[in-house]
Each structure stands twice: as C-alpha cells, then as structure tokens.
C-alpha atoms as a PDB file:
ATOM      1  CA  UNK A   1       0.000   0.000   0.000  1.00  0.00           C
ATOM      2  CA  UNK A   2       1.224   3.554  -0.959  1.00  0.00           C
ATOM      3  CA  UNK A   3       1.619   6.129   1.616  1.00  0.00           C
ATOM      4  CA  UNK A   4      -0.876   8.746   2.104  1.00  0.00           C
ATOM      5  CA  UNK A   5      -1.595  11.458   0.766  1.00  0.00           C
ATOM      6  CA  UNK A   6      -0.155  14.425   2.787  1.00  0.00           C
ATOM      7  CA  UNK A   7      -1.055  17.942   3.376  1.00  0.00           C
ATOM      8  CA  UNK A   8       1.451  19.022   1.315  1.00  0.00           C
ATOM      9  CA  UNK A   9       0.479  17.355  -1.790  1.00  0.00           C
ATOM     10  CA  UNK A  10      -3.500  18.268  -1.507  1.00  0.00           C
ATOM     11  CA  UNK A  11      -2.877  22.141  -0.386  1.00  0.00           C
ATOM     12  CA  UNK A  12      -0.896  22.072  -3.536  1.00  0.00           C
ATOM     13  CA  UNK A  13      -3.568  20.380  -5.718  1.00  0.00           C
ATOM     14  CA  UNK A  14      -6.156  22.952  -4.165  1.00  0.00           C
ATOM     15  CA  UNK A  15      -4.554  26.122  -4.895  1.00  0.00           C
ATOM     16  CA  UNK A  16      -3.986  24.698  -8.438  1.00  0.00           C
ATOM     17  CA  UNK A  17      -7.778  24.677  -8.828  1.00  0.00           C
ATOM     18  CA  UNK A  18      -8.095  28.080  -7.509  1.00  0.00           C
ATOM     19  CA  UNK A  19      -6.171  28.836 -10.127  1.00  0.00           C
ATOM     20  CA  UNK A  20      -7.565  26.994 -12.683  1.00  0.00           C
ATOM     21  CA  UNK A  21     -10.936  28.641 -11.743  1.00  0.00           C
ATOM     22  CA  UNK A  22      -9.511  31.793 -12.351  1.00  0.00           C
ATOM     23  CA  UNK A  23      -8.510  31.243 -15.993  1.00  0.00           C
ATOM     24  CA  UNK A  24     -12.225  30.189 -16.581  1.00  0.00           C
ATOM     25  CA  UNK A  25     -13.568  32.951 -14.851  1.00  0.00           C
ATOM     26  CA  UNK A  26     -15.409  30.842 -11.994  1.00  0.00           C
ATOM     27  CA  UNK A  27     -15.173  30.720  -8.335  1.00  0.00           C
ATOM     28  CA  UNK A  28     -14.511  27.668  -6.537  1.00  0.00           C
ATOM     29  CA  UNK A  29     -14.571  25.519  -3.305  1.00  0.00           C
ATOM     30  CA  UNK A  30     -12.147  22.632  -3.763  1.00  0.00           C
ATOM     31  CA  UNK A  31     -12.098  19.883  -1.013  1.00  0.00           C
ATOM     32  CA  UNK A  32      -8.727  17.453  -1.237  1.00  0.00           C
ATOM     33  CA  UNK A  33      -9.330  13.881   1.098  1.00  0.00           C
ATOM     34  CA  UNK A  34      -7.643  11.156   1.503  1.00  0.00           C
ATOM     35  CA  UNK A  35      -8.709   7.712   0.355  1.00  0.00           C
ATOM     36  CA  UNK A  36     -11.465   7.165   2.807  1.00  0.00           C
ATOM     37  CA  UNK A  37     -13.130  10.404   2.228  1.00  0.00           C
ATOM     38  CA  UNK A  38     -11.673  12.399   5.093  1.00  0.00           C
ATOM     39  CA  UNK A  39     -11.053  16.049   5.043  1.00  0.00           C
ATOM     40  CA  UNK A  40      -7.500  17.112   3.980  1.00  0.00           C
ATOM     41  CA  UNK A  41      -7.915  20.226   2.951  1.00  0.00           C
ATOM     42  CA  UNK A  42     -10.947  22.721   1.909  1.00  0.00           C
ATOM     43  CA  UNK A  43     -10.214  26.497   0.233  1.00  0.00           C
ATOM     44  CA  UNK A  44     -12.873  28.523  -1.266  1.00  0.00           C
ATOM     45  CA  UNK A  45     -12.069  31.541  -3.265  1.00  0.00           C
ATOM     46  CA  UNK A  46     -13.594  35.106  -2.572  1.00  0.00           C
ATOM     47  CA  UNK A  47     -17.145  35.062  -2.768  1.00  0.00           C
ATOM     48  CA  UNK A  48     -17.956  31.673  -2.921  1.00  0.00           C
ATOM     49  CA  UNK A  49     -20.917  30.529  -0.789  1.00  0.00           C
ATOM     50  CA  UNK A  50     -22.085  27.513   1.091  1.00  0.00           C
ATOM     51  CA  UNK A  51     -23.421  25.788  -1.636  1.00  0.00           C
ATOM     52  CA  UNK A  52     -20.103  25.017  -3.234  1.00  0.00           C
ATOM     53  CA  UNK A  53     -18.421  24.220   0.135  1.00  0.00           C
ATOM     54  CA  UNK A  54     -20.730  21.035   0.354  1.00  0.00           C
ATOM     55  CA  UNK A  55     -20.914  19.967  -3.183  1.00  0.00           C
ATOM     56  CA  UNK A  56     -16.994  20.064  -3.687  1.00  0.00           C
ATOM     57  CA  UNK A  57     -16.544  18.102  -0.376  1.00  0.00           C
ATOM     58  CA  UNK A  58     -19.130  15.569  -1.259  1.00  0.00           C
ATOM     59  CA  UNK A  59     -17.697  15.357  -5.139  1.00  0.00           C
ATOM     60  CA  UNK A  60     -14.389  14.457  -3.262  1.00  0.00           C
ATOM     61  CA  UNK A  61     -15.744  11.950  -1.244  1.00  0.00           C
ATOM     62  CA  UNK A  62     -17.781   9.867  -3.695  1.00  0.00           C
ATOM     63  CA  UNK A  63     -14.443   9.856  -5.998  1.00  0.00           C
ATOM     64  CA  UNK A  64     -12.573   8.712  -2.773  1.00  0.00           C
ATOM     65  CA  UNK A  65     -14.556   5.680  -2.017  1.00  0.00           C
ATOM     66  CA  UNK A  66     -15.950   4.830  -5.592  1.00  0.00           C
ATOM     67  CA  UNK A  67     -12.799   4.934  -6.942  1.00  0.00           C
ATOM     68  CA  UNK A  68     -13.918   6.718 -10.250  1.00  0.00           C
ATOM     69  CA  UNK A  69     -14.788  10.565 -11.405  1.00  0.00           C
ATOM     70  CA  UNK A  70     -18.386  11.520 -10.332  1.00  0.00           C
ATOM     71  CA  UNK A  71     -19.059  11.662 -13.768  1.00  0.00           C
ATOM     72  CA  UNK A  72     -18.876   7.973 -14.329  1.00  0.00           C
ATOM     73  CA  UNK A  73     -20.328   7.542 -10.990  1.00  0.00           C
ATOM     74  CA  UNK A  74     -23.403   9.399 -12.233  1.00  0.00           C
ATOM     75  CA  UNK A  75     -23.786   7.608 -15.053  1.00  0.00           C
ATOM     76  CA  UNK A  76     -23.915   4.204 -13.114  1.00  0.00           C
ATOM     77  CA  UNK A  77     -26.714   5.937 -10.373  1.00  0.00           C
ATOM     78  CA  UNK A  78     -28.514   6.659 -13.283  1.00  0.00           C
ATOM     79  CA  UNK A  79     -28.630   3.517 -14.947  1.00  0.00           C
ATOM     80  CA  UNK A  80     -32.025   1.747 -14.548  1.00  0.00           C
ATOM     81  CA  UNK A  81     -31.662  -1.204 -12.598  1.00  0.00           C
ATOM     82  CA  UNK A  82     -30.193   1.449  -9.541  1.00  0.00           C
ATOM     83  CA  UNK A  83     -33.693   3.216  -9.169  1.00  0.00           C
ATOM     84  CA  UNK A  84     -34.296   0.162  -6.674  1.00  0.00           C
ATOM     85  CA  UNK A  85     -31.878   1.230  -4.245  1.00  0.00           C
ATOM     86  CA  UNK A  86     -29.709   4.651  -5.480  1.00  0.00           C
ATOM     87  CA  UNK A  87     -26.690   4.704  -4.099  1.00  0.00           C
ATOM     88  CA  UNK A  88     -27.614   7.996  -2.298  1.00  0.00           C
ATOM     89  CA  UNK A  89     -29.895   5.997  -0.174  1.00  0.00           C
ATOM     90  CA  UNK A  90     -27.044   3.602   0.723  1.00  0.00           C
ATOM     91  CA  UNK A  91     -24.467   6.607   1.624  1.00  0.00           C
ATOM     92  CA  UNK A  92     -26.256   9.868   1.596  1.00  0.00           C
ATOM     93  CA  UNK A  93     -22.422  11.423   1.322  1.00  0.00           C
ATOM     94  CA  UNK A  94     -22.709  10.155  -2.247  1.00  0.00           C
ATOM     95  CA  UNK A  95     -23.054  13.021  -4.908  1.00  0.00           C
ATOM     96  CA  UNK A  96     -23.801  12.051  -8.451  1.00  0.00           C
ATOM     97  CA  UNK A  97     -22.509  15.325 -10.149  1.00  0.00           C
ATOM     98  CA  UNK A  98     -19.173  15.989 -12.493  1.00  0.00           C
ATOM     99  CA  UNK A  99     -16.406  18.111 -10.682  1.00  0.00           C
ATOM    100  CA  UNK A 100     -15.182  14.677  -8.467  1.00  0.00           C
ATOM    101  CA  UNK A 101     -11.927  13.012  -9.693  1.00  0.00           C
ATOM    102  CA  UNK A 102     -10.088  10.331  -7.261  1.00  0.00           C
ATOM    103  CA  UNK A 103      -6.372  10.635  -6.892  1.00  0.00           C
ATOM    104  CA  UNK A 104      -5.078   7.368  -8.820  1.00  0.00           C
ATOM    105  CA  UNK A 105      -1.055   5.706  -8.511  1.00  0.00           C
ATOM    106  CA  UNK A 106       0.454   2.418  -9.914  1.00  0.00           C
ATOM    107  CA  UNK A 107      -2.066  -0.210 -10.024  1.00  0.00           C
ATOM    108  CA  UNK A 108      -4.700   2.185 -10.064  1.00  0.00           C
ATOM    109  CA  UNK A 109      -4.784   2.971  -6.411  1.00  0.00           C
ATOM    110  CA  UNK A 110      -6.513   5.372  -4.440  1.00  0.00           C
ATOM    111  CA  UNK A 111      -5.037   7.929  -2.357  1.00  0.00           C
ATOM    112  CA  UNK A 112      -7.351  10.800  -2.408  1.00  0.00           C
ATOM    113  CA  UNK A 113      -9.417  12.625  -4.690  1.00  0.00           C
ATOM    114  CA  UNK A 114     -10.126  15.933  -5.766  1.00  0.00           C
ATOM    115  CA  UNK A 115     -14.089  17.694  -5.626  1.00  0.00           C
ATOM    116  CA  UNK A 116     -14.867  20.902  -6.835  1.00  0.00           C
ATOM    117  CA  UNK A 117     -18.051  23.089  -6.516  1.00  0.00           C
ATOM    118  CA  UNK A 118     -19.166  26.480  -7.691  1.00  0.00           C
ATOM    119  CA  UNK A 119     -19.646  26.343 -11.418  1.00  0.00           C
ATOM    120  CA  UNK A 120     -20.630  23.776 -13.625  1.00  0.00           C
ATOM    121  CA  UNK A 121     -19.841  20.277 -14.054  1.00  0.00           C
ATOM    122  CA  UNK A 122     -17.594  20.889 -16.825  1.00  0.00           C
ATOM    123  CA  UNK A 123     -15.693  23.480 -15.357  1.00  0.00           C
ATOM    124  CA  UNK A 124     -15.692  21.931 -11.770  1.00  0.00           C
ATOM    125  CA  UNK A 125     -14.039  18.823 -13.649  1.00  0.00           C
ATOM    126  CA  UNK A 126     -11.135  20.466 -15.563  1.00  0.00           C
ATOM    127  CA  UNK A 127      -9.626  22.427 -12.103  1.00  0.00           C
ATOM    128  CA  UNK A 128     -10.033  19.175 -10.664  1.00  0.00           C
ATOM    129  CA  UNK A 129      -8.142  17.908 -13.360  1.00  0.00           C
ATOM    130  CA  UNK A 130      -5.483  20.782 -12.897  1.00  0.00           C
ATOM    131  CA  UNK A 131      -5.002  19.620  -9.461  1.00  0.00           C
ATOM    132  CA  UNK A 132      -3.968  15.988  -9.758  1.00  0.00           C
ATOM    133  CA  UNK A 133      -2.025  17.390 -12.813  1.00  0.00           C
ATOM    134  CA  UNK A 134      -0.240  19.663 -10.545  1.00  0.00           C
ATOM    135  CA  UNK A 135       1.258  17.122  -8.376  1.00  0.00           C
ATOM    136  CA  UNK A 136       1.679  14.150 -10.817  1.00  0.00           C
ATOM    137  CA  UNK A 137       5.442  14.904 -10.001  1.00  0.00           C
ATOM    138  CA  UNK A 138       5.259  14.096  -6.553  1.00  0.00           C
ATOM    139  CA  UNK A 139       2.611  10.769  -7.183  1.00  0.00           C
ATOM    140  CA  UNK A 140       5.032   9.764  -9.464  1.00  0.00           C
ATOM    141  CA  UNK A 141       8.549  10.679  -8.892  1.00  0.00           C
ATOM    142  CA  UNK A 142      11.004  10.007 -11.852  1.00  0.00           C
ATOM    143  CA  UNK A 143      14.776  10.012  -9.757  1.00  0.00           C
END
C-alpha cells in the first residue's frame, strides 16, 4: 500500500484549482481527502458561498470511495436497474454530479481525490483535473 496522501500534496492540488478557476472565470470551493473520504484540505475563493463548500466536499468523497470521477459515478446511479436502491440511499455522502476526480497511482490505487463546486460540471471537472495534474510529479517521482 502507498503512503498517504499528505497535506502538502493536496494544499498544492487545491490552490492549483483556484487557479484553474480563475482562468475560466469561476469561483470555486475545492475539497482534497484522503482515500477514505476524510477532510485534507478545503479552500474557497472570494465570494464563494455555502453551496459550493458542500458539493466540492461531497464530489471528493464519492471519488474517494468509488474509486472513479463523479461523472462515471453518475452515469452508473442513473442507470435503470439502480432506481431500486440509489446509491444515495445507501451513503447519503454520495453526490452524483461531475467536478469529483479520485487521486489514482500504480495499479490504479486510491489515495485521495479531488471535488470541486461552484460552477458547472464541466468546469468543476477540468480544475479538478489541474489539481492531480499539478502534483503528478510528486505521485510519481522520476529520480
């Protein structure tokens, strides 16, 4: 098993979607856990309200434990045979909306994951993306 993720690595993933935010003009929350879902780190730009703050943490936690982008994870909530028992129901935590991307090594292992709120799925998705691109050095070092 890999080491954690540290505080190091997910403060630098978060101001990276800050940033990435910026470029596009949107405000965002951005919540960094580790690979069971708990709280790393959470920063919220200027003016962004409470709204945000929960959907970026719960993006980050369903990518956590589902191992997959919120994306794809809505895609399977939404397929018919889940309206019997959505997953919501199982872990109300769960949130079913793009801007959630886990934090993947060798073998495809967890370590974390990346949520944002505060603009739209599409947006929300590509500063997440900007954040595990940010510290790709550091999940995998090249010396």
């Amino acid at each position: 098993m890999r080491a954690p993720l540290t505080f190091e690595m997910a403060h630098e993933a978060a101001l990276a979607v800050l940033e990435s935010g910026r470029r596009d003009a949107a405000r965002l929350c951005v919540a960094v856990v580790d690979r069971s879902g708990g709280l790393v780190v959470l920063l919220c730009d200027d003016r962004v309200g409470p709204v945000a703050v929960e959907t970026a943490r719960r993006k980050a936690y369903t990518a956590a434990v589902t191992g997959q982008s919120t994306r794809a994870f809505a895609a399977f909530a939404a397929r018919p045979e889940m309206a019997v028992a959505p997953p919501s129901q199982v872990d109300r935590r769960l949130l079913a909306v793009p801007g959630g991307l886990p934090i993947l090594v060798e073998d495809d292992e967890v370590i974390g994951a990346v949520g944002v709120g505060g603009a739209h799925g599409d947006v929300d998705e590509r500063a997440a993306a900007s954040g595990i691109e940010r510290i790709a050095p550091l999940l995998f070092p090249t010396d």
